[in-house]
C-alpha atoms as a PDB file:
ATOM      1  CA  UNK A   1      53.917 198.404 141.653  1.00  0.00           C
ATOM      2  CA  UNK A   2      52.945 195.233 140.625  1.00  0.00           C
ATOM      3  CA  UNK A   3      49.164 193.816 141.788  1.00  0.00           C
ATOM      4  CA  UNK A   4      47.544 190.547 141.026  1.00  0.00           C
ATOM      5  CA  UNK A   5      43.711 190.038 140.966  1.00  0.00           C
ATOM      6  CA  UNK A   6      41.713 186.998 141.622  1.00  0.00           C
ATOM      7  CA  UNK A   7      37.874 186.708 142.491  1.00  0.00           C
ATOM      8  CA  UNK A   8      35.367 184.226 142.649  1.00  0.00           C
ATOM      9  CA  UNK A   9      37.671 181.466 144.813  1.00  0.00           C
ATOM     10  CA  UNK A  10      34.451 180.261 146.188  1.00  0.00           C
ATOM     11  CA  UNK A  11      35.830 178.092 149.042  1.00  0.00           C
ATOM     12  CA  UNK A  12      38.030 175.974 146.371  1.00  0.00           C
ATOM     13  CA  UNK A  13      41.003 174.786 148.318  1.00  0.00           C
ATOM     14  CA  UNK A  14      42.488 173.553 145.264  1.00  0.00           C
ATOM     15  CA  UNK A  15      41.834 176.558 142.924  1.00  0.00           C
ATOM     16  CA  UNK A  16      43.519 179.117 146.012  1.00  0.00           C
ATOM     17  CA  UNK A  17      46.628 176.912 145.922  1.00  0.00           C
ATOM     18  CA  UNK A  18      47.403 176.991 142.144  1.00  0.00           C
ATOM     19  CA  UNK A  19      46.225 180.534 142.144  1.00  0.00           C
ATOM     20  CA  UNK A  20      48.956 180.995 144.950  1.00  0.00           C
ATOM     21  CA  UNK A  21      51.580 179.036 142.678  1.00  0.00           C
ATOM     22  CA  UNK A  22      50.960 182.099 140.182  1.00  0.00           C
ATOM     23  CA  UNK A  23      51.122 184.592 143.292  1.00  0.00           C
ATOM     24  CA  UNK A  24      54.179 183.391 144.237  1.00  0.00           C
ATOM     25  CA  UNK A  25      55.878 183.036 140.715  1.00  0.00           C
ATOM     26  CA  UNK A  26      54.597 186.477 139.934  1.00  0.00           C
ATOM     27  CA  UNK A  27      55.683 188.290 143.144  1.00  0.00           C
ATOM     28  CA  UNK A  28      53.217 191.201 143.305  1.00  0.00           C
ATOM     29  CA  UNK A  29      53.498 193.654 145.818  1.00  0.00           C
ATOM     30  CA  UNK A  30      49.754 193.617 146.704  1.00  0.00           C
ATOM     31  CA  UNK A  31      47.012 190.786 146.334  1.00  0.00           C
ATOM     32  CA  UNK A  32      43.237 191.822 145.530  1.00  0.00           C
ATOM     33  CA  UNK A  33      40.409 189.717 146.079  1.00  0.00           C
ATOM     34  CA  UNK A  34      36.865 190.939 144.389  1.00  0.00           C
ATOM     35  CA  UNK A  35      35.029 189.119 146.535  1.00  0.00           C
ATOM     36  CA  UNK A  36      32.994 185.158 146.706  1.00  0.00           C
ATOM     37  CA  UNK A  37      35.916 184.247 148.948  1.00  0.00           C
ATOM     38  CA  UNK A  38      34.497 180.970 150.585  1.00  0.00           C
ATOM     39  CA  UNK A  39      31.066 179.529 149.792  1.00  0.00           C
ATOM     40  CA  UNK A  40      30.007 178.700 146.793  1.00  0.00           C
ATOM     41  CA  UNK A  41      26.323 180.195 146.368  1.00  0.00           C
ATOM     42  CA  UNK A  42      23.144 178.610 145.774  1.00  0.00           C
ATOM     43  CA  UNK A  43      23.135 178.834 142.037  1.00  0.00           C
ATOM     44  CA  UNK A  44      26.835 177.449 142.066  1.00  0.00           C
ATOM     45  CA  UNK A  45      28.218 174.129 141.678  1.00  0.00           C
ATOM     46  CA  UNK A  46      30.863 172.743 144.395  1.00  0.00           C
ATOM     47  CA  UNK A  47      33.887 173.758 142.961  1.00  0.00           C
ATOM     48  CA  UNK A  48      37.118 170.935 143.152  1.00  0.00           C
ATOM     49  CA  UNK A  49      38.246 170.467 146.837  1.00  0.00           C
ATOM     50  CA  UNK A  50      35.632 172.778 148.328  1.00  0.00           C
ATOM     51  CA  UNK A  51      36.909 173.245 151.447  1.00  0.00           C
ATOM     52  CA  UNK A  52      36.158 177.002 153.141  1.00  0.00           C
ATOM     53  CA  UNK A  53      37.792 176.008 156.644  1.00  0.00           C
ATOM     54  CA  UNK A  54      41.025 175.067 154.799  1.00  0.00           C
ATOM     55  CA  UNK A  55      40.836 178.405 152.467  1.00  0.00           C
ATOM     56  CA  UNK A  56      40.529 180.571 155.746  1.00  0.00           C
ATOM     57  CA  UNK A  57      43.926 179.701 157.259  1.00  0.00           C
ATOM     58  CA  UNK A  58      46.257 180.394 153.536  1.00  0.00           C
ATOM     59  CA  UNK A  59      44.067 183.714 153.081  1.00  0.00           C
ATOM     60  CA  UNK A  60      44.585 185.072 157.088  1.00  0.00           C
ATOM     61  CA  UNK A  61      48.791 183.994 156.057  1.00  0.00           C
ATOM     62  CA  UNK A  62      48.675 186.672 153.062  1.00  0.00           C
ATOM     63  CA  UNK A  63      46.641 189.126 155.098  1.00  0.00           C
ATOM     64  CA  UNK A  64      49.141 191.957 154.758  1.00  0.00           C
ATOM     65  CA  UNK A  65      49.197 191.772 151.050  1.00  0.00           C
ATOM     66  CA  UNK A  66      45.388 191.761 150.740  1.00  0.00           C
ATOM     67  CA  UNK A  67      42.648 194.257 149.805  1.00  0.00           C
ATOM     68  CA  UNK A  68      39.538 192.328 149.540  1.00  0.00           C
ATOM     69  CA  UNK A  69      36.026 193.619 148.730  1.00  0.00           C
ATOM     70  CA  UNK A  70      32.422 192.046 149.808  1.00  0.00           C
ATOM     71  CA  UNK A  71      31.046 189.670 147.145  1.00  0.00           C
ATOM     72  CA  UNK A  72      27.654 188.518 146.723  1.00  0.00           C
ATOM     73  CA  UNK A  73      28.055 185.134 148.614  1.00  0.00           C
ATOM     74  CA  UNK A  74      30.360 187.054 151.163  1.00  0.00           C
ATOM     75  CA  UNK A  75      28.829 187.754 154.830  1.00  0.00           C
ATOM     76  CA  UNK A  76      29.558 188.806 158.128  1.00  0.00           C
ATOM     77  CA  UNK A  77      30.442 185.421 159.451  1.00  0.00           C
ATOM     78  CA  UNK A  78      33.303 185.345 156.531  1.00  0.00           C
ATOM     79  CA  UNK A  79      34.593 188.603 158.423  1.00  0.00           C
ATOM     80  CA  UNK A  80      34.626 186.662 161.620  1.00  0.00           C
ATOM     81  CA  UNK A  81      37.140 184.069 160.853  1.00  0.00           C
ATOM     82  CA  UNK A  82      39.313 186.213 158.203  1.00  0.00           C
ATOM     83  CA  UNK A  83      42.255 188.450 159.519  1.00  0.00           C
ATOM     84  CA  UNK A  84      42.046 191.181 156.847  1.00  0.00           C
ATOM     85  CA  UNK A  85      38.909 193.510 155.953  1.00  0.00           C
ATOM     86  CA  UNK A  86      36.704 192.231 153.435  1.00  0.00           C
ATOM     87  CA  UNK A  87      32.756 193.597 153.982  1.00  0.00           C
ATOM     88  CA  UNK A  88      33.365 197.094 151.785  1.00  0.00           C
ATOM     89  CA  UNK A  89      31.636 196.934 148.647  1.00  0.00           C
ATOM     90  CA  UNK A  90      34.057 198.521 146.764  1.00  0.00           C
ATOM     91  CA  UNK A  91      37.894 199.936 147.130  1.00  0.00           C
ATOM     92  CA  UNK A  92      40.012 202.470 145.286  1.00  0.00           C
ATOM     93  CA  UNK A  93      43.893 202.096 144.938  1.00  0.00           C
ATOM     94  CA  UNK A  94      46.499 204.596 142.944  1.00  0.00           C
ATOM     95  CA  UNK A  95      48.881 203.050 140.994  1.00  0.00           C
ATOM     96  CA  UNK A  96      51.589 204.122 138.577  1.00  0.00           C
ATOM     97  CA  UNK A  97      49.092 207.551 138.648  1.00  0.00           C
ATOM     98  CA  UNK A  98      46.207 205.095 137.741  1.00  0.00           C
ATOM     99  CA  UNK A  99      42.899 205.255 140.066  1.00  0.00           C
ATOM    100  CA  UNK A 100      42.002 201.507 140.199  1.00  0.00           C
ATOM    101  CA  UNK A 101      37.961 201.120 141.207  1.00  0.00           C
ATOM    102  CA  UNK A 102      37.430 197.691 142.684  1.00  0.00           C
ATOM    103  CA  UNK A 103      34.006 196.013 143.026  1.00  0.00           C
ATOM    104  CA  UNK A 104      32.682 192.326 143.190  1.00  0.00           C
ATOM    105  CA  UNK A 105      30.824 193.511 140.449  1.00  0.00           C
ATOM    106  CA  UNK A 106      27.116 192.095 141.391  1.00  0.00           C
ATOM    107  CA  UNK A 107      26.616 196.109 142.778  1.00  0.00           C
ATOM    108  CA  UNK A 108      28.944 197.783 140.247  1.00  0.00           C
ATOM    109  CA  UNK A 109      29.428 196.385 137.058  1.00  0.00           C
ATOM    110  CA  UNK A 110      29.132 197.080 132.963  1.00  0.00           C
ATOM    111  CA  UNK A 111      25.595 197.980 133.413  1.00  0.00           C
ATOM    112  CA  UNK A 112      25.804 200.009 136.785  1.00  0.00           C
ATOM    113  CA  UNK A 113      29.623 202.196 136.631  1.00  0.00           C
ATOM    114  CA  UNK A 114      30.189 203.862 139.650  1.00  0.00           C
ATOM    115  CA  UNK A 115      31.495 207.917 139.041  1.00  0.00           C
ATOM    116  CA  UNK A 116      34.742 207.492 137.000  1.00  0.00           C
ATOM    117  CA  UNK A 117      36.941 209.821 135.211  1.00  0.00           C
ATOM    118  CA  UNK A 118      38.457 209.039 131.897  1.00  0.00           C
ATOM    119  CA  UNK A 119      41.488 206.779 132.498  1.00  0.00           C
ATOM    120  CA  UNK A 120      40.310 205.522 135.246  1.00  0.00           C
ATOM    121  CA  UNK A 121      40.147 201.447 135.811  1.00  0.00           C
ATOM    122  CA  UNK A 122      36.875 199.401 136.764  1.00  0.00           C
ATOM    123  CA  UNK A 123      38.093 195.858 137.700  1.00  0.00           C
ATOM    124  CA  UNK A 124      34.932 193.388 139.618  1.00  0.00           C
ATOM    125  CA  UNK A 125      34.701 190.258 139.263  1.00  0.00           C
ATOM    126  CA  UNK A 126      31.064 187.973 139.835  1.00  0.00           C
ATOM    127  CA  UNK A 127      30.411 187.404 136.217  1.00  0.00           C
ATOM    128  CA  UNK A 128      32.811 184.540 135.592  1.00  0.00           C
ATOM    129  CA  UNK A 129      34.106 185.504 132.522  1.00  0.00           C
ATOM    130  CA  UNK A 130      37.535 186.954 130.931  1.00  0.00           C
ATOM    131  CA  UNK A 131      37.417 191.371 130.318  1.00  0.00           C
ATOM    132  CA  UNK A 132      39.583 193.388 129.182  1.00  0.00           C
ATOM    133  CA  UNK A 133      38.791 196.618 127.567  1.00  0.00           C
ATOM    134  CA  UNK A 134      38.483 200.378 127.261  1.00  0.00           C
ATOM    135  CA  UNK A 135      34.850 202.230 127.108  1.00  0.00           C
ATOM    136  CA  UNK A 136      34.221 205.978 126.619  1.00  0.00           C
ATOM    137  CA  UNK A 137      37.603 206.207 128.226  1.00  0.00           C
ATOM    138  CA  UNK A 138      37.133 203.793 131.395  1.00  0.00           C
ATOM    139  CA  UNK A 139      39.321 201.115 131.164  1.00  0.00           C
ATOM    140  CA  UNK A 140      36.846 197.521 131.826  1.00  0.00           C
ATOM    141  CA  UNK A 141      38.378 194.728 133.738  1.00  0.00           C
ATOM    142  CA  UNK A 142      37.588 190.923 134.462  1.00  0.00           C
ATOM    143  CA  UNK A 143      40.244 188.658 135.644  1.00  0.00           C
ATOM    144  CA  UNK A 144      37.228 185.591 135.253  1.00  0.00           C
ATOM    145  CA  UNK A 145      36.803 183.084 137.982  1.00  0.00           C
ATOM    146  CA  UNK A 146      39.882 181.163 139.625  1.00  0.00           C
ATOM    147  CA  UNK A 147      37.456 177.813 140.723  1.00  0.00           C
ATOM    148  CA  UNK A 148      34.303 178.459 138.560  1.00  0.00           C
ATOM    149  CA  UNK A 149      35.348 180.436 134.992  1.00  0.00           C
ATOM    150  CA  UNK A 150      31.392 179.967 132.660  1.00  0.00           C
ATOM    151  CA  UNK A 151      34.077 180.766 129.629  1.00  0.00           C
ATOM    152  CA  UNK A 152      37.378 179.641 129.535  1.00  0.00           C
ATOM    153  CA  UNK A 153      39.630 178.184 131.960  1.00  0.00           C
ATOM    154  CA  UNK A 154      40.293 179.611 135.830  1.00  0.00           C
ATOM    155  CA  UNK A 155      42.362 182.646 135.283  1.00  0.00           C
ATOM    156  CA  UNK A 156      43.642 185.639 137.003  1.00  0.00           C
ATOM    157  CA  UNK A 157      44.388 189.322 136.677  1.00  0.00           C
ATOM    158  CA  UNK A 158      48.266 191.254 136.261  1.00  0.00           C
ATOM    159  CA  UNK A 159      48.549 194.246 136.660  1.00  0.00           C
ATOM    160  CA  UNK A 160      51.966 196.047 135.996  1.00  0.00           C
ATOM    161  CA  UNK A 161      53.669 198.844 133.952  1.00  0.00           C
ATOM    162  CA  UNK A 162      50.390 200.473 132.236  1.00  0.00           C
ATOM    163  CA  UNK A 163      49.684 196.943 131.229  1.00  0.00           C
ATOM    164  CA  UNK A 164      46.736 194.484 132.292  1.00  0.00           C
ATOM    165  CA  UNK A 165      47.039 190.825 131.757  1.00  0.00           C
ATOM    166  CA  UNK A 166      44.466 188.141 132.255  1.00  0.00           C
ATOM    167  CA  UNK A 167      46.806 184.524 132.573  1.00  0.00           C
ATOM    168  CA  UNK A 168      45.456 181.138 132.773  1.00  0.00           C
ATOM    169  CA  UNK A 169      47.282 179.155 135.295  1.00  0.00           C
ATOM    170  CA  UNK A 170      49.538 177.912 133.041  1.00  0.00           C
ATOM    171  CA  UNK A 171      50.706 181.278 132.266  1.00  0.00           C
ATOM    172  CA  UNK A 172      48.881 181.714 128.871  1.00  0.00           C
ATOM    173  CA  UNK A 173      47.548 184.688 128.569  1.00  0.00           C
ATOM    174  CA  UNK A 174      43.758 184.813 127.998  1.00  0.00           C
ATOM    175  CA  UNK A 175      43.370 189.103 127.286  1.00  0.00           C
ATOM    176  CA  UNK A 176      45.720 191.763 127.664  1.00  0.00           C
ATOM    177  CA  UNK A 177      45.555 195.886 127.495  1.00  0.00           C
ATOM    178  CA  UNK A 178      47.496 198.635 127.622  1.00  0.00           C
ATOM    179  CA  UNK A 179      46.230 201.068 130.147  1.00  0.00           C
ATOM    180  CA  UNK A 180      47.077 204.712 128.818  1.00  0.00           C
END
């Protein structure tokens, strides 16, 4: 199974569509959002072409692909106008016999793990910057920000065959890990 990871879209109309130019060259069978789906936040500049009402409509269209989780900036009202759950603060998904922990990352994160087992994968996003690496056995992910990356450019998260690439829109590929 093939999954791609974004978080942090932030209401960028522009940054969802090139995002979806990679979802659509990549073909994943699932698409996970770690939450800050449409506003921007108070300690956040307006990302390019923010635009929430037009980010709605292209999320609802993908919203049998999706498993989203709650981000900081995330509230009920966001639940109200999106076709596809997005108010848990965390999900789980097997893959491949890989347990995949997913988190916006301002509950869980680095600081905070939640209960995992050796092997197991931690991906959140919130922090805005490229991770990808292995801890006392827990595999650490970060695809970064697709609208507002503090490091880097706007990048997203592959995951597929035991292997875990971060890509920059333009298909370079920012980290990368083996998942064992």
């Amino acid at each position: 199974m093939k999954l791609m990871f974004i978080s942090d879209i932030h209401g960028s109309y522009y940054y969802l569509n090139k995002a979806l130019e990679a979802y659509y060259n990549e073909k994943p069978d699932k698409l996970i959002l770690l939450g800050d789906l449409l506003y921007h936040g108070p300690r956040n500049d307006l990302p390019k072409e923010y635009a929430p009402k037009k980010v709605i409509p292209v999320l609802n269209d993908l919203k049998n692909t999706i498993i989203a989780v709650r981000g900081n900036c995330d509230a009920e009202v966001d639940q109200m106008v999106l076709d596809f759950p997005m108010m848990a603060d965390y999900a789980t998904i097997d893959v491949d016999g890989h347990h995949f922990f997913l988190s916006h990352g301002h509950l869980f994160n680095e600081e905070n793990l939640p209960n995992l087992n050796e092997g197991d994968i931690f991906v959140y996003g919130h922090i805005h910057r490229p991770v990808a690496k292995c801890e006392n056995g827990i595999y650490i992910i970060n695809p970064s920000s697709i609208s507002l990356p503090k490091e880097g450019r706007n990048s997203y998260g592959i995951y597929e065959d035991d292997k875990f690439i971060i890509k920059e829109f333009d298909n370079t590929i920012v980290k990368e890990i083996i998942i064992k």
